[in-house]
Protein backbone atom coordinates (compact mmCIF):
# COMPACT_ATOMS: atom_id res chain seq x y z
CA UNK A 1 5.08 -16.36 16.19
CA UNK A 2 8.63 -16.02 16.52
CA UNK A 3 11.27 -14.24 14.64
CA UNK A 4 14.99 -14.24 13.92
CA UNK A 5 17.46 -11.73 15.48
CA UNK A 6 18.24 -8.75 12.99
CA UNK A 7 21.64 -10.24 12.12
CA UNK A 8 23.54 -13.56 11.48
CA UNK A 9 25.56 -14.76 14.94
CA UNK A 10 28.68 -13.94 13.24
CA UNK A 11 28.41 -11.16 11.07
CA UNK A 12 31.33 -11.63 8.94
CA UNK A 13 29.19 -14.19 7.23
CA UNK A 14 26.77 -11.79 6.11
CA UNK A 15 28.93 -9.92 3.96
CA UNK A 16 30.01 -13.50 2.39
CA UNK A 17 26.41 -14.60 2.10
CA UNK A 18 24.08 -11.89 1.59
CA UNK A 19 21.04 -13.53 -0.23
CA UNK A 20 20.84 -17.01 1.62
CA UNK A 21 21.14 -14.94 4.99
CA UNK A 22 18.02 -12.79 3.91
CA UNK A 23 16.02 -15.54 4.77
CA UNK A 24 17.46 -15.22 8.60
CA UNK A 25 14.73 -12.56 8.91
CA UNK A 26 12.01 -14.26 8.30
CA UNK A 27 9.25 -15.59 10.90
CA UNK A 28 9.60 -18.95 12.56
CA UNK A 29 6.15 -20.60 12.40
CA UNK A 30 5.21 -22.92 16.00
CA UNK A 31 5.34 -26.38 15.69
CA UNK A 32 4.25 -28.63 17.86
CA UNK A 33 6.77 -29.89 20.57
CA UNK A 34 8.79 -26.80 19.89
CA UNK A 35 9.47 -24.22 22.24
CA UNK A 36 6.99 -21.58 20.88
CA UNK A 37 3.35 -21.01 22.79
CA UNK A 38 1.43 -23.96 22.74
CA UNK A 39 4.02 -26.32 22.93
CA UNK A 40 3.47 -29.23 25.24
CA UNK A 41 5.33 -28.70 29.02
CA UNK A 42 8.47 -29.80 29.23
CA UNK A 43 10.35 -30.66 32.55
CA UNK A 44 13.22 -27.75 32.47
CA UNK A 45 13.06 -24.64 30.25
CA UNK A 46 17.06 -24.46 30.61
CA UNK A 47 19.60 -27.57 30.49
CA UNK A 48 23.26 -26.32 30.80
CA UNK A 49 25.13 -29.19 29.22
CA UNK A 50 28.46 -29.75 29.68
CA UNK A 51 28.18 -28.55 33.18
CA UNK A 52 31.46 -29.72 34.92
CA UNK A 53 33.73 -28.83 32.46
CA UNK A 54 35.62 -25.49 32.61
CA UNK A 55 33.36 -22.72 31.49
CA UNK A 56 29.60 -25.13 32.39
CA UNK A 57 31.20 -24.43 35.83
CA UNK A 58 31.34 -20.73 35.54
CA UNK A 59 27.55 -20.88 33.57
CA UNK A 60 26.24 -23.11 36.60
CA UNK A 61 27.35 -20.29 39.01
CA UNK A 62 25.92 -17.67 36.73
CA UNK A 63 22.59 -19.40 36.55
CA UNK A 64 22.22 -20.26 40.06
CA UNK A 65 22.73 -16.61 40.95
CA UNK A 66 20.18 -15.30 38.51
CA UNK A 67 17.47 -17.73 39.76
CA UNK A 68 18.02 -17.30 43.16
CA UNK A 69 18.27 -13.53 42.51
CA UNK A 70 14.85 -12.53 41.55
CA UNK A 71 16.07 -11.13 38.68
CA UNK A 72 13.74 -13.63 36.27
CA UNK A 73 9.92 -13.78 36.37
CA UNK A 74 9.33 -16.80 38.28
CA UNK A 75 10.81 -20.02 39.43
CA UNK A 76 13.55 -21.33 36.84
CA UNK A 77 13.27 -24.76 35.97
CA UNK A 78 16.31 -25.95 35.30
CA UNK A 79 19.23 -28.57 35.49
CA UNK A 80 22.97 -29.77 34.80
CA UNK A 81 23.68 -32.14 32.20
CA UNK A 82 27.10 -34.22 31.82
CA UNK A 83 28.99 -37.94 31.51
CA UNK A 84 29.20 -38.29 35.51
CA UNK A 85 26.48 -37.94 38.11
CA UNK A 86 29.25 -37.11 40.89
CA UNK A 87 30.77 -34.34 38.91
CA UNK A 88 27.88 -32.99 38.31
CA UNK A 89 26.99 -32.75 41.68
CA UNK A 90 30.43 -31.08 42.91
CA UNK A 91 29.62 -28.51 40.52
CA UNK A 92 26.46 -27.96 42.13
CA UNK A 93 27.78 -27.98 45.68
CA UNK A 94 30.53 -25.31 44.67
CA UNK A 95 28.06 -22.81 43.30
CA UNK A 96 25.90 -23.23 46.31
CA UNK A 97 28.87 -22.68 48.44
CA UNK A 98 30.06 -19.96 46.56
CA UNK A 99 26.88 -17.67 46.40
CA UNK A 100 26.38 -18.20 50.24
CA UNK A 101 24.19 -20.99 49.93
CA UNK A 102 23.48 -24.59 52.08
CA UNK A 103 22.39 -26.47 48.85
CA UNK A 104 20.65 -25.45 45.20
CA UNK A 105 17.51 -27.30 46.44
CA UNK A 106 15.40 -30.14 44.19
CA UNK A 107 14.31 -27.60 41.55
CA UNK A 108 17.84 -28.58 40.00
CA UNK A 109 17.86 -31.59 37.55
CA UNK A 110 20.54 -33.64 37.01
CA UNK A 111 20.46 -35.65 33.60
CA UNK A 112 23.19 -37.95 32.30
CA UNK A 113 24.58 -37.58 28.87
CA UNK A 114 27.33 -37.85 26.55
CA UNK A 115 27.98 -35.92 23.37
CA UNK A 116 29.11 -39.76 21.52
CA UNK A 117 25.73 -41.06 22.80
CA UNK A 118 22.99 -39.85 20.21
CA UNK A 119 19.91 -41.85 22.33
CA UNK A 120 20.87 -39.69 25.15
CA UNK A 121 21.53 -36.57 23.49
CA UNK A 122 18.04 -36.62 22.31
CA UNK A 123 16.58 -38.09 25.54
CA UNK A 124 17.75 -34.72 27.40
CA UNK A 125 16.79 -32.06 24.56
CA UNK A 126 13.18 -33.66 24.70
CA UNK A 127 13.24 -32.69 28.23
CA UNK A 128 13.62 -28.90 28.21
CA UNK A 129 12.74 -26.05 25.46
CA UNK A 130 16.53 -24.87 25.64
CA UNK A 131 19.97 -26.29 25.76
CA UNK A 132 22.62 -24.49 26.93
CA UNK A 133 25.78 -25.95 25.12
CA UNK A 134 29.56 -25.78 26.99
CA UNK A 135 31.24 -28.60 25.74
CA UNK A 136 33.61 -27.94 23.07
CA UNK A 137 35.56 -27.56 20.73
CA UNK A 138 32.52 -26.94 18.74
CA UNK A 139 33.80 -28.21 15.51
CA UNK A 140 34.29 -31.59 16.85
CA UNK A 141 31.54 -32.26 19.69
CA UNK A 142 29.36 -29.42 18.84
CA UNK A 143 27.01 -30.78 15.67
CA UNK A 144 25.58 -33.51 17.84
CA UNK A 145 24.16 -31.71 20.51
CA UNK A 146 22.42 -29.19 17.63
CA UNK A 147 21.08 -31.90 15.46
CA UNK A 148 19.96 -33.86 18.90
CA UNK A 149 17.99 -30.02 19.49
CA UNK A 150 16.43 -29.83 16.15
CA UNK A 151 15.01 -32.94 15.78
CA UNK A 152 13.58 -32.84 19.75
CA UNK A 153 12.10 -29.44 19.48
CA UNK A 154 15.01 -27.61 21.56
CA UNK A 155 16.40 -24.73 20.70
CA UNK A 156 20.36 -24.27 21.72
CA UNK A 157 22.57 -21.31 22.26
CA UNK A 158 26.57 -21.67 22.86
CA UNK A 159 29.41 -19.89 23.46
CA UNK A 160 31.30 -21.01 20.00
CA UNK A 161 33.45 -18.75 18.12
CA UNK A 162 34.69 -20.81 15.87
CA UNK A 163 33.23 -19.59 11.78
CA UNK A 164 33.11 -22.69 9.96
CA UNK A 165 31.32 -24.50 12.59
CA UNK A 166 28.77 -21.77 13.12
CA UNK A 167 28.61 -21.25 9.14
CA UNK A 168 28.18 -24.89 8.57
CA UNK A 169 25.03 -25.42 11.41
CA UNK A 170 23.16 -22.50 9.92
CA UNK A 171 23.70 -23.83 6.41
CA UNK A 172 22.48 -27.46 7.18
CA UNK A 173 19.98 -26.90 9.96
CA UNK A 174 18.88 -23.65 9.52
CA UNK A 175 15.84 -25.23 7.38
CA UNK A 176 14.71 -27.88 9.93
CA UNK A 177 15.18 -25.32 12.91
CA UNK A 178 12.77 -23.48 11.29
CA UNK A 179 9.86 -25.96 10.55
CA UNK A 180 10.13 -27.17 14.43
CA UNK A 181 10.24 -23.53 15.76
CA UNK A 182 13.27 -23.58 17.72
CA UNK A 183 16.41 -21.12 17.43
CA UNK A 184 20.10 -22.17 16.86
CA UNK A 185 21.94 -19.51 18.21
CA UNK A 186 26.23 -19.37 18.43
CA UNK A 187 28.44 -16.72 19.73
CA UNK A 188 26.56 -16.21 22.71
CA UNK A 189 29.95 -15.40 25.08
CA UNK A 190 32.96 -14.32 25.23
CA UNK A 191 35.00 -16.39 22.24
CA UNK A 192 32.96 -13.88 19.67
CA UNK A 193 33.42 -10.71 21.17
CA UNK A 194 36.84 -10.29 20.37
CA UNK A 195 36.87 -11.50 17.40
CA UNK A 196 33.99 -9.12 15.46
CA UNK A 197 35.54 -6.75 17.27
CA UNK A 198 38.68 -7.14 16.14
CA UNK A 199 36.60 -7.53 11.92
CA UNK A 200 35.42 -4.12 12.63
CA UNK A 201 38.41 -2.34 13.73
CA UNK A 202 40.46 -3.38 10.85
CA UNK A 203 37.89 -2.74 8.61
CA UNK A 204 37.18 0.42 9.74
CA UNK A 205 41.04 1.22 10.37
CA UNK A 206 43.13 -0.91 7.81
CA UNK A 207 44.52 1.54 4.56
CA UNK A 208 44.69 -1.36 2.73
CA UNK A 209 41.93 -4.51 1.22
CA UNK A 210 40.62 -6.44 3.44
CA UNK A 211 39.88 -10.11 1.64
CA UNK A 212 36.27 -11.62 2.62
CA UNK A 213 36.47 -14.12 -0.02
CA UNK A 214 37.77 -17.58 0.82
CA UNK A 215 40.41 -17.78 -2.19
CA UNK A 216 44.02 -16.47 -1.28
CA UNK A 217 44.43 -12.67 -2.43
CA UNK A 218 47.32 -10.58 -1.46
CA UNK A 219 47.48 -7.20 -1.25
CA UNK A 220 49.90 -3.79 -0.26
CA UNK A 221 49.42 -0.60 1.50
CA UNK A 222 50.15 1.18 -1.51
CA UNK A 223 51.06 5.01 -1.63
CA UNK A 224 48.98 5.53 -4.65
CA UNK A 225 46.03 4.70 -2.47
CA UNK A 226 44.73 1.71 -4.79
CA UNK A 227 42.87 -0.77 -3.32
CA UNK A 228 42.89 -2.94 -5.85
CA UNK A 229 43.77 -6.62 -4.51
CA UNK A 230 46.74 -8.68 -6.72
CA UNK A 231 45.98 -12.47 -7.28
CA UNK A 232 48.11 -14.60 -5.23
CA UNK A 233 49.89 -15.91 -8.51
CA UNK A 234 50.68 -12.81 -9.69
CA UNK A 235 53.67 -12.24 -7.15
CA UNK A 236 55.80 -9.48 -8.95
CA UNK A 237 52.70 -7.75 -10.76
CA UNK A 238 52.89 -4.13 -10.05
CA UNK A 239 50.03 -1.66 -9.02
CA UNK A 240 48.97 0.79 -11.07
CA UNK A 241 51.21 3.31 -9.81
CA UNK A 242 53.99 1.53 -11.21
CA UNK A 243 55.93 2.09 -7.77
CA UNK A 244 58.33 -0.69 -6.84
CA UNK A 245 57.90 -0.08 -2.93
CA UNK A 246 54.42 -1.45 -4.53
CA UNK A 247 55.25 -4.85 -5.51
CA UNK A 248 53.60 -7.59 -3.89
């Protein structure tokens, strides 16, 4: 049986949600056609969707290398996913030419999809137990390919960043995900980093409030120390130290 990581994929939300997130910790059951133990084989165990674009081309590379390393337990069964066959194929020529290779070999798929096209969405996740999800920007082509997971028994990791598109997944999927026994997992790269980095540092660093809550609050660096934070329509309220260098 499965089980959620310890915390949310962006863990600003937990502080903003701390009782519907609770149930993040609790175990995934197996269903069949999922991609827990017992499920029934699928042709790949990784699809890297989005493949030609920008970053797939980068995650391609990445995953060519790894396989071809020795550095997973057994043969990967994988392959590309995009719009265009002959794109797709460029991309796999350049990582093969770039990690000192003739070709990638057969064990390589090559499936055709298109984030508009739900029928094909769907035909690839019921392919593989795990999408690997490059196309973006999330919050416009990045629902389809998670609801086309959920509802095919794959799970699907990306490399989003963006809040309300990773807030808005968990809150209407997180349910389904859950009876099929696959994962939903954002933030997995480099757009995330940065930014809970950047949430901890000025939380840990900023002498002043630092608003969590989605209605507009202003605040000061006040001398007096107060943390207090001043509604928004309260413009020339003063803090309780009374100091004008105060005002907000």
């Amino acid at each position: 049986m499965g089980t959620r990581p310890l915390r949310a994929p962006y863990p600003i939300i937990e502080e903003l949600f701390p009782e519907p997130l609770a149930a993040w910790r609790r175990p995934l059951p197996t269903a069949a056609g999922g991609g827990g133990a017992g499920a029934p084989e699928r042709p790949y165990e990784l699809v890297v969707f989005g493949a030609s674009g920008f970053t797939g081309q980068f995650v391609v590379e990445e995953v060519a290398r790894a396989a071809g390393g020795g550095e997973l337990r057994g043969a990967l069964r994988w392959a590309v996913a995009g719009r265009r066959r002959e794109k797709l194929q460029a991309v796999l020529e350049r990582a093969a030419e770039r990690l000192g290779k003739a070709a990638l070999g057969a064990e390589v798929g090559v499936l055709l999809c298109d984030v508009g096209d739900a029928a094909s969405l769907a035909a690839a996740a019921r392919q593989t137990r795990l999408v690997l999800n490059c196309v973006g920007p999330s919050r416009f082509f990045g629902e389809p390919v998670v609801e086309a997971c959920v509802e095919n028994g794959a799970s699907c990791i990306d490399v989003s960043g963006e809040p309300r598109f990773l807030e808005g997944m968990y809150l209407q999927y997180d349910g389904t995900a859950a009876e099929k026994g696959v994962y939903v997992i954002g933030s997995c790269g480099f757009d995330s980093i940065p930014a809970d980095l950047g949430v901890l540092y000025t939380r840990d660093k900023l002498k002043g409030f630092l608003c969590t809550r989605w209605d507009l609050e202003v605040s000061c660096l006040r001398p007096c120390g107060s943390r207090q934070p001043e509604e928004a329509s309260k413009k020339d309220r003063l803090c309780p130290c009374s100091s004008s260098w105060c005002k907000t």
